[in-house]
Protein backbone atom coordinates (compact mmCIF):
# COMPACT_ATOMS: atom_id res chain seq x y z
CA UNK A 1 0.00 0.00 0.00
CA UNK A 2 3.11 2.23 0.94
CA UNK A 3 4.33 1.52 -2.61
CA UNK A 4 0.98 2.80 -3.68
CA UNK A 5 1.07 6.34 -2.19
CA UNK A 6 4.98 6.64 -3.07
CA UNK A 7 4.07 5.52 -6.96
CA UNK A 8 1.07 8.00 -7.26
CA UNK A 9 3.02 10.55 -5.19
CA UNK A 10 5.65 10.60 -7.85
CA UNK A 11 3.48 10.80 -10.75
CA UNK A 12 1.66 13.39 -9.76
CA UNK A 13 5.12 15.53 -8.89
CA UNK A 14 6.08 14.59 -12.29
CA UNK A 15 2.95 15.95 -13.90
CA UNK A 16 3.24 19.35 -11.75
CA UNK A 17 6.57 19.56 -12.73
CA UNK A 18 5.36 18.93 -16.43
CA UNK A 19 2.34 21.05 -16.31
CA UNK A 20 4.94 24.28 -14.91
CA UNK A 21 7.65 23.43 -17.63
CA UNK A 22 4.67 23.72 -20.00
CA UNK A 23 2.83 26.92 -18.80
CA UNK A 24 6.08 29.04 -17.87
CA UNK A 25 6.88 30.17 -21.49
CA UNK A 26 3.50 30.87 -22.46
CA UNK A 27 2.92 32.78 -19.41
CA UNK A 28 5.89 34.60 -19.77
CA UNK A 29 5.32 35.83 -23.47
CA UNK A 30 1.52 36.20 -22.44
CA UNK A 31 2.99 39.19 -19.75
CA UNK A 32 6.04 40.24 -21.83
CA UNK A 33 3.30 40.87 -24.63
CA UNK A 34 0.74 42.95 -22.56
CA UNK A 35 3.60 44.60 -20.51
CA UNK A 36 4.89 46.13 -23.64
CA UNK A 37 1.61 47.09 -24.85
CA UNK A 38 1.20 48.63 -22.01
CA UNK A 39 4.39 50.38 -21.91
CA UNK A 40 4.32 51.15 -25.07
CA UNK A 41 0.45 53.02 -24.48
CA UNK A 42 2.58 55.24 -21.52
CA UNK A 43 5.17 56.26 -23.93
CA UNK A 44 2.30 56.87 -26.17
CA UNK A 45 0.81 59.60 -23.98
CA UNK A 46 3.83 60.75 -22.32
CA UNK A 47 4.63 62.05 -26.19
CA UNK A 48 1.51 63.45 -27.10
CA UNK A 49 0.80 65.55 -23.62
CA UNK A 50 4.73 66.73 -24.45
CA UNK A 51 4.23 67.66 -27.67
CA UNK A 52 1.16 69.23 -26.87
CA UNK A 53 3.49 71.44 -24.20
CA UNK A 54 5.64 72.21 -26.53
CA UNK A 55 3.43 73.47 -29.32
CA UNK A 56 1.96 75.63 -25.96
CA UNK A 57 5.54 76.88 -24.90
CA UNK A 58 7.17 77.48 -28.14
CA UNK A 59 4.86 77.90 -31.00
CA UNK A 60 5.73 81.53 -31.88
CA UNK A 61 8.93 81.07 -31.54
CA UNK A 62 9.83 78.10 -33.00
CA UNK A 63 8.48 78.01 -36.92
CA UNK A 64 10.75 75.16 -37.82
CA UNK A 65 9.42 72.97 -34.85
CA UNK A 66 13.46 72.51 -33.72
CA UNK A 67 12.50 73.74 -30.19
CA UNK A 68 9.79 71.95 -29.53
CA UNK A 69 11.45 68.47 -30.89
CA UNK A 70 14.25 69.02 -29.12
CA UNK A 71 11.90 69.41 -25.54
CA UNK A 72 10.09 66.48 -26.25
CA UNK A 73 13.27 64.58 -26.43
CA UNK A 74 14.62 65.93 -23.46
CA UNK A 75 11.28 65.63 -21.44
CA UNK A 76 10.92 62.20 -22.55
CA UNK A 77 14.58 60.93 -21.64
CA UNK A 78 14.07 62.72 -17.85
CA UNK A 79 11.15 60.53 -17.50
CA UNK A 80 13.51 57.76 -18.12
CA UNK A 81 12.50 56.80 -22.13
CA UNK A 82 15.20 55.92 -24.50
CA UNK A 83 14.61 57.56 -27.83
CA UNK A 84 14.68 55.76 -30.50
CA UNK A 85 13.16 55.61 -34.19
CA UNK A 86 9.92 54.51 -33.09
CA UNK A 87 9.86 57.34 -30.51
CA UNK A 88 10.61 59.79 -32.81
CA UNK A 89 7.93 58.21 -35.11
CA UNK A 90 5.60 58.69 -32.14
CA UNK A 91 6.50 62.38 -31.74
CA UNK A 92 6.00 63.23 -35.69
CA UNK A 93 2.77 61.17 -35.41
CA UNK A 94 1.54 63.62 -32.48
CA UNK A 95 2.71 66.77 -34.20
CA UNK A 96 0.79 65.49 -37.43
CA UNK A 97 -2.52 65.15 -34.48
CA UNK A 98 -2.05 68.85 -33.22
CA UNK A 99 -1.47 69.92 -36.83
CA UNK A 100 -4.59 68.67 -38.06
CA UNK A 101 -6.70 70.11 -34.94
CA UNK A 102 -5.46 73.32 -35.54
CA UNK A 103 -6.46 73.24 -39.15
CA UNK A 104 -9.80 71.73 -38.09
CA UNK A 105 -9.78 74.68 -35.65
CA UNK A 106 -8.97 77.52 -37.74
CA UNK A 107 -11.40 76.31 -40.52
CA UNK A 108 -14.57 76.40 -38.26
CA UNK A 109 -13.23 79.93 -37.17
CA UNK A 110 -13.21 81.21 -40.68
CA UNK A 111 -16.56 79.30 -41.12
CA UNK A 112 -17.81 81.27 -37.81
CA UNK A 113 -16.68 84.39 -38.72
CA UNK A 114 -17.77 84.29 -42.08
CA UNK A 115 -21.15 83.73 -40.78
CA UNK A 116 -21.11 86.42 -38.23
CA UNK A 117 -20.21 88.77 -41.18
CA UNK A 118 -22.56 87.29 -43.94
């Protein structure tokens, strides 16, 4: 009977053992994938509420958007983000989004105004 409990004992450690080897890598990539994601949605904001500041701070005085690149970097490396291509992809991306508001912006003000006036 001893034998018993030692033989099922032993296969069942063995199928633990099995079962961990098995789910370890797939829970690993399963949190490596929505980690990055996730990390990736911070950077995300972190460069859009940057370049947002930096259109704010330096828009008149910055026409060829130098400046404001430039303090995007830097805010973006003090917050501990490496800059690469993709980041920089990121911060042309959110330029292109305040761009395009502002156009959106100025045309209903024309379209306003030329109500007001007609």
């Amino acid at each position: 009977m001893e034998n018993l409990y030692e033989i099922t004992g032993n296969l069942l450690a063995a199928f633990v053992v099995g079962l961990l080897a098995y789910l370890t890598p797939k829970v690993k990539a399963w949190m490596q994938a929505h980690t990055d994601a996730a990390t990736q949605e911070n950077i995300r904001k972190l460069v859009q509420s940057f370049a947002r500041a930096a259109e704010q701070l330096y828009h008149d005085q910055d026409p060829d958007g130098q400046k404001r690149q430039q303090f995007v970097q830097e805010q973006l490396r003090a917050m501990g983000v490496v800059v690469t291509e993709a980041v920089i992809n990121m911060i042309e991306g959110a330029v292109w989004e305040i761009n395009m508001e502002n156009k959106k912006a100025l045309v209903q003000t024309k379209e306003t105004v030329s109500r007001c006036a007609g």
